[in-house]
Protein backbone atom coordinates (compact mmCIF):
# COMPACT_ATOMS: atom_id res chain seq x y z
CA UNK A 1 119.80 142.36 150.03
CA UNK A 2 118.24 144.23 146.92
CA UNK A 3 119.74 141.82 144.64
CA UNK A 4 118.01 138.74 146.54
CA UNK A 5 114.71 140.45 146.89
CA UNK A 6 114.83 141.34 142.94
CA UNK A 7 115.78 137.46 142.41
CA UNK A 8 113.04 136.28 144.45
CA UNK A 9 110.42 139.03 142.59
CA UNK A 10 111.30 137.69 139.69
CA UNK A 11 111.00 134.38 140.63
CA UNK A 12 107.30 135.02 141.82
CA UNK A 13 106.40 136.76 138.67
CA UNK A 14 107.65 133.72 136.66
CA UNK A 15 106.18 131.18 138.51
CA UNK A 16 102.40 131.21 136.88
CA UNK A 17 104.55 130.44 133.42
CA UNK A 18 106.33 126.98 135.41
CA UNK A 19 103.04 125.72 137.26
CA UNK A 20 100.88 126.24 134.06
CA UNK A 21 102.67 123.42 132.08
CA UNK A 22 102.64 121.57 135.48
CA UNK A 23 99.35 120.11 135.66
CA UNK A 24 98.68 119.57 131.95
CA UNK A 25 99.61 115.51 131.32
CA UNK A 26 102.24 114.38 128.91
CA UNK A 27 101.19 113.77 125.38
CA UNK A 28 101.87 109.98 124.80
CA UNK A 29 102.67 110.13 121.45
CA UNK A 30 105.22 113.12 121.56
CA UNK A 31 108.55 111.53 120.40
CA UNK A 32 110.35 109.41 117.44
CA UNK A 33 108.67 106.03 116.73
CA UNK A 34 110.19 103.66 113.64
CA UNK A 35 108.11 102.07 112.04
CA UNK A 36 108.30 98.18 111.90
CA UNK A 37 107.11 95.14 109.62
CA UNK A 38 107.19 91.42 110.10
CA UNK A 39 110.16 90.27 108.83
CA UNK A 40 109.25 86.75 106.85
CA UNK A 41 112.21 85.27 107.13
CA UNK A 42 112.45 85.45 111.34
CA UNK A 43 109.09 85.75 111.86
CA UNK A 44 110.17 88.97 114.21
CA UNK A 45 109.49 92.73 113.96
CA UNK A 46 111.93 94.23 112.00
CA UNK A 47 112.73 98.38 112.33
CA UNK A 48 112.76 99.58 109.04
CA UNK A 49 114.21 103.77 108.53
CA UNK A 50 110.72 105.20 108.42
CA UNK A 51 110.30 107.19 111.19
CA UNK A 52 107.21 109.33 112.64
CA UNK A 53 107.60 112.45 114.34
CA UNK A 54 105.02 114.09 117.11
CA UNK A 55 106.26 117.27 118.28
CA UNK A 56 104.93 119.44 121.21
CA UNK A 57 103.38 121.82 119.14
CA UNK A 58 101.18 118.61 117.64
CA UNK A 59 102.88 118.60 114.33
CA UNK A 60 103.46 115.47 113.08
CA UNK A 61 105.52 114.08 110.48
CA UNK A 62 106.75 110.83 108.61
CA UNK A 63 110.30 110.76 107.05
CA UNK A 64 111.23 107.87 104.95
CA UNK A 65 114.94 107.13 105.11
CA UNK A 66 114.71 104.12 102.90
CA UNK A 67 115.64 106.01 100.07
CA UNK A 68 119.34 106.08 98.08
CA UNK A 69 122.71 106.58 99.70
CA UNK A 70 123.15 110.06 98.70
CA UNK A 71 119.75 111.35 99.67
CA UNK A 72 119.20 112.55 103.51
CA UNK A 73 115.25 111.51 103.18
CA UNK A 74 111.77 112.28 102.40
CA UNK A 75 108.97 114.01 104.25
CA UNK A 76 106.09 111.99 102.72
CA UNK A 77 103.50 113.24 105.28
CA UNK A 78 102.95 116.46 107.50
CA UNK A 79 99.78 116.92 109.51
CA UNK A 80 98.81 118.48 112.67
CA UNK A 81 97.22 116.39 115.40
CA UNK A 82 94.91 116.46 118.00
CA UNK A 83 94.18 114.52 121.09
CA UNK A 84 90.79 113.08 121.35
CA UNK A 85 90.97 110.87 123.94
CA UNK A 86 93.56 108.17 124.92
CA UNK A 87 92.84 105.59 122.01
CA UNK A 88 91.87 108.13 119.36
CA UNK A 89 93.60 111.02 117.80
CA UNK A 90 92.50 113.48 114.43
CA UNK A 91 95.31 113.58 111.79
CA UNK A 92 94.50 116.86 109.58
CA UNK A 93 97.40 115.87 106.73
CA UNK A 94 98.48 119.30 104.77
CA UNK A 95 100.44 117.43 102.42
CA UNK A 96 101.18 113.36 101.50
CA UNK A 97 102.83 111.62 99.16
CA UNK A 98 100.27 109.42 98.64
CA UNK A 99 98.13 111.82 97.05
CA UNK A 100 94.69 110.33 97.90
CA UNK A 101 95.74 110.99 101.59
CA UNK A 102 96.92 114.70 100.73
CA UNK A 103 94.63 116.85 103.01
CA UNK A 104 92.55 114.19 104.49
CA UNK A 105 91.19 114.47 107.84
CA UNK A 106 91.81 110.98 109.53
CA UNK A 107 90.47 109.18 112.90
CA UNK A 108 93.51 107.29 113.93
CA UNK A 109 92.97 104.50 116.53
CA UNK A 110 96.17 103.48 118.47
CA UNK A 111 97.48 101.76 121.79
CA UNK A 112 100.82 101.92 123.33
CA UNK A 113 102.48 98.66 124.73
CA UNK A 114 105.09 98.06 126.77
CA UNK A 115 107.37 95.05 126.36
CA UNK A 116 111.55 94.15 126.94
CA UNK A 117 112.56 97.74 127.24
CA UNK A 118 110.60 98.75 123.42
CA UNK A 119 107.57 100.50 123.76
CA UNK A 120 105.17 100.16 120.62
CA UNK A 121 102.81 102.66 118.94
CA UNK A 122 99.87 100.39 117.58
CA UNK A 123 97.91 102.87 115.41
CA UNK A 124 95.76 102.44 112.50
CA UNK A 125 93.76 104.52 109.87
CA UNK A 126 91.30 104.46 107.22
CA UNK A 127 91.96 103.80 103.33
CA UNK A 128 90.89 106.72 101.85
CA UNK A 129 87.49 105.32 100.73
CA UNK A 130 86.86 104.70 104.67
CA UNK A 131 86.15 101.10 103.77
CA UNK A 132 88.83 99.95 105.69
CA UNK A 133 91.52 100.79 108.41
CA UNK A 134 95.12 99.79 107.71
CA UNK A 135 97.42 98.90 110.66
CA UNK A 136 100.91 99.65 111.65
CA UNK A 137 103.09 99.23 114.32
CA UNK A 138 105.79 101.49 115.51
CA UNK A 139 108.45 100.93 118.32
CA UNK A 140 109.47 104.40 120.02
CA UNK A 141 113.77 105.73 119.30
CA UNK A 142 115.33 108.26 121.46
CA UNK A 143 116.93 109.08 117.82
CA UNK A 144 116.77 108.29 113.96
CA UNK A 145 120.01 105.80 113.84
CA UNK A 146 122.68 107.01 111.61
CA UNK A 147 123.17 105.11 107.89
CA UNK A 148 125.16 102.10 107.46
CA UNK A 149 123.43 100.43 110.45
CA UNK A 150 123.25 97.10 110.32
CA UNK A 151 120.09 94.93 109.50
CA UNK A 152 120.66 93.09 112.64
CA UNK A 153 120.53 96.06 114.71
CA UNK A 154 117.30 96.41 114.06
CA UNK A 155 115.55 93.20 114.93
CA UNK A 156 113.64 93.29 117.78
């Protein structure tokens, strides 16, 4: 009997911790996306190992994967991120390899679609002279694929 009522105080005291992640939505963006380019030749969206990272904690990162065999990959951008409303977002880069980028503050502009069991990360950004925004699209991976995957598996 004193061993259920010290489960169920404890239970009770942890509760507030549970319901106060309850109410708050789901980021949209937390995940792995891959980023994807129009392959000339098929005239399809090809997956290509580039791969952008939004963690819970609204880090984000890109790791390039296209590099050589013996090489795990590249973090060529780490920035934290912040929500401003459900088209917009604030990239705050701490370091890129594109150094014109490296500690930019950035308005990205994105949309999420749904199609065939992909969902896509349209997002876009401005150059660094704000002149113009460049677009990209990304299709969302429960993982980053291993190497030696074939190009085929990544059509879409």
């Amino acid at each position: 009997m004193k061993r259920n009522l010290l489960i169920l105080m404890a239970l009770l005291l942890a509760a507030p911790t549970w319901l106060k992640g309850a109410n708050e939505p789901k980021n949209p963006l937390v995940g792995i996306w891959q980023l994807c380019i129009v392959n000339p030749e098929t005239k399809s969206l090809k997956a290509i190992k580039v791969y952008k990272i939004f963690d819970t904690n609204n880090n984000v990162s890109i790791l390039n994967d296209e590099v050589e065999k013996n090489c795990a990959g590249l973090i060529t951008m780490q920035a934290k991120f912040h929500m401003q409303s459900d088209s917009t977002y604030i990239e705050d880069v701490i370091y890129n390899s594109t150094k014109a980028y490296d500690g930019a503050r950035s308005l990205m502009k994105y949309h999420i679609i749904s199609s065939d069991n992909n969902e896509f990360l349209c997002s876009s950004y401005p150059t660094p002279d704000k002149k113009h925004r460049i677009g990209e699209v990304w299709r969302r991976v429960n993982k980053a694929p291993q190497q030696g995957g074939s190009a085929k598996q990544n059509e879409i």
